[in-house]
Protein backbone atom coordinates (compact mmCIF):
# COMPACT_ATOMS: atom_id res chain seq x y z
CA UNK A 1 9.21 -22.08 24.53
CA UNK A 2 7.57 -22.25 21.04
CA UNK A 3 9.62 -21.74 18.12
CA UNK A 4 7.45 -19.89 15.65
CA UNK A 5 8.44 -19.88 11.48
CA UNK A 6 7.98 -17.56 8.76
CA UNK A 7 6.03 -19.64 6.41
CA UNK A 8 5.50 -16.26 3.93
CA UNK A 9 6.87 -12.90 3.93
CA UNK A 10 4.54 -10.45 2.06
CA UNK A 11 4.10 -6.94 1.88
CA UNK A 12 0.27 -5.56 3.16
CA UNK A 13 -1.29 -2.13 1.97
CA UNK A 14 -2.72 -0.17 4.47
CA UNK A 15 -6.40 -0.72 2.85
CA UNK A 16 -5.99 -4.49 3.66
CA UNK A 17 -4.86 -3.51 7.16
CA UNK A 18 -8.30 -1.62 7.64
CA UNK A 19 -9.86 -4.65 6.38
CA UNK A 20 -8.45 -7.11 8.50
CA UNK A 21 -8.81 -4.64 11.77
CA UNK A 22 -12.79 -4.35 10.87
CA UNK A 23 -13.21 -8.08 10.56
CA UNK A 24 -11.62 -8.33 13.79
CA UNK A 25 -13.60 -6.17 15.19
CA UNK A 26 -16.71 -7.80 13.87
CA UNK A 27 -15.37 -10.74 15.30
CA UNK A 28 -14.36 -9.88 18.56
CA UNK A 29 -16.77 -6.97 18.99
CA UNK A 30 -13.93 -4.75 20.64
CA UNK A 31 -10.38 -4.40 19.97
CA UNK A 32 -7.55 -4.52 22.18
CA UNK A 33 -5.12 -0.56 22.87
CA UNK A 34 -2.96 -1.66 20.38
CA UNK A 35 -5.31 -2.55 17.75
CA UNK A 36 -7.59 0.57 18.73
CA UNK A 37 -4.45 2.87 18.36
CA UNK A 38 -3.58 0.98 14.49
CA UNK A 39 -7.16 1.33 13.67
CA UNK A 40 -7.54 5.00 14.36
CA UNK A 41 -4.13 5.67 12.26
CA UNK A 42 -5.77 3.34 9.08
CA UNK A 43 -8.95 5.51 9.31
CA UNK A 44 -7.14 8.63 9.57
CA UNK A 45 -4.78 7.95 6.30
CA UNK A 46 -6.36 5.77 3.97
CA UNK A 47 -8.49 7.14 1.39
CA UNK A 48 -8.76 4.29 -0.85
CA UNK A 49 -11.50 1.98 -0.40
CA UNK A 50 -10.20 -2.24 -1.82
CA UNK A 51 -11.98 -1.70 -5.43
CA UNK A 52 -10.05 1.15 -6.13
CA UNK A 53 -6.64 -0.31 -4.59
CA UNK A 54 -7.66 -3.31 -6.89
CA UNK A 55 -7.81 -1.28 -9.72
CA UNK A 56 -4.82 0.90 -8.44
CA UNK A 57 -2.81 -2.69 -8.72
CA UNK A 58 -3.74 -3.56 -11.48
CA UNK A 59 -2.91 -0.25 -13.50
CA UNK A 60 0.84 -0.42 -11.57
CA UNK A 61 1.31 -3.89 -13.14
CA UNK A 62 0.05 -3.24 -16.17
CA UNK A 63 2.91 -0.85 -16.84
CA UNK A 64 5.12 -3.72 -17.06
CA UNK A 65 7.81 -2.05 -15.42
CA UNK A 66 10.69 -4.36 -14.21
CA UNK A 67 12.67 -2.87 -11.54
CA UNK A 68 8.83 -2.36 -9.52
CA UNK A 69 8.32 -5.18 -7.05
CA UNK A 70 5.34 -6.37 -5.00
CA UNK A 71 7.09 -3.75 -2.01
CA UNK A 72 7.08 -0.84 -4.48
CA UNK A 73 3.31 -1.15 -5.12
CA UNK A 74 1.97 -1.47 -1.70
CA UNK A 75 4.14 1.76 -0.93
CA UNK A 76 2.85 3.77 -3.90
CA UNK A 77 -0.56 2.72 -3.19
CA UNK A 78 -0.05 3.41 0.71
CA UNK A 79 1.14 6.90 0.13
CA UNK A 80 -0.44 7.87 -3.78
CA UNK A 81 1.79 10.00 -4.95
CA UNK A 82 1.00 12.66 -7.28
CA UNK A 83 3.83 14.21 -8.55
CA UNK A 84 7.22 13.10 -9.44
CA UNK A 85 9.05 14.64 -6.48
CA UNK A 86 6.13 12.98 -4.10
CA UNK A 87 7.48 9.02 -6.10
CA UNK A 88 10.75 9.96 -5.57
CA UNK A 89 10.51 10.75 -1.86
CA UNK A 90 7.96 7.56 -1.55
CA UNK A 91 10.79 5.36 -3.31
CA UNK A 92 13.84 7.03 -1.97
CA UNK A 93 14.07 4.19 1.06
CA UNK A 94 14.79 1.61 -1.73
CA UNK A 95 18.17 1.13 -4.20
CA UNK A 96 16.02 1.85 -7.23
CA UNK A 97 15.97 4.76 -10.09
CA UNK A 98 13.26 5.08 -12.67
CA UNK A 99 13.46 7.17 -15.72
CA UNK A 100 11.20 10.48 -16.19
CA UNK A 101 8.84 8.90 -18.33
CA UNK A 102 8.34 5.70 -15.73
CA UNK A 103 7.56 8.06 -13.58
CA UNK A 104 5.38 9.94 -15.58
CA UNK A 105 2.92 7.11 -16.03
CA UNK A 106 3.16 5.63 -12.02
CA UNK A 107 1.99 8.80 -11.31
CA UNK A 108 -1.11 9.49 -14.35
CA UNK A 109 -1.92 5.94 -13.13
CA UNK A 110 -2.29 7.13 -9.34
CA UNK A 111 -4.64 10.37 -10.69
CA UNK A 112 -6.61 7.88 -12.75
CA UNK A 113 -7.46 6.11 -10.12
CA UNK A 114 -8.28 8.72 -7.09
């Protein structure tokens, strides 16, 4: 039996999962249930077309904050929070407090943006 290896671990926004599924597609022509069943949940959710989630990223590192990590972005650009309360319930799943004001800005950056 094969022993397969993690050669990267890396954490993919939903946009690029829409991507990948419609180059697939292209490829293949049709899908298989499983990929059909991801593909209508990516369509359903994601609002963001890869320019703007480009941009998005770019604003979120541009804040220079240090406790946000390559998982932190995807999530706030998966979900777009517009609020405070709405980061705080995104974030909540990780060990990690931000102050009011780095809060402030994740979020004006997220309104720019959409």
């Amino acid at each position: 039996m094969a022993n397969p290896q993690f050669l990267e671990s890396k954490p993919v926004t939903l946009v690029d999962v829409r991507d990948a599924l419609e180059n697939m597609q292209k490829r293949d022509e049709e899908l298989n249930f499983r990929s059909n069943k991801a593909k209508e949940y990516v369509d359903a959710f994601v609002i963001l077309d890869a320019k703007k989630k480009e941009l998005l990223l770019k604003k979120l590192q541009d804040l220079n904050l240090t406790r946000l990590r390559e998982e932190h972005f995807t999530k706030i650009i998966d979900f777009l929070p517009r609020t405070a309360n709405e980061l705080k319930v995104v974030l909540q799943a990780y060990p990690l407090s931000l102050p009011k004001k780095d809060q402030d800005s994740i979020v004006a950056a997220v309104t720019e943006t959409i």
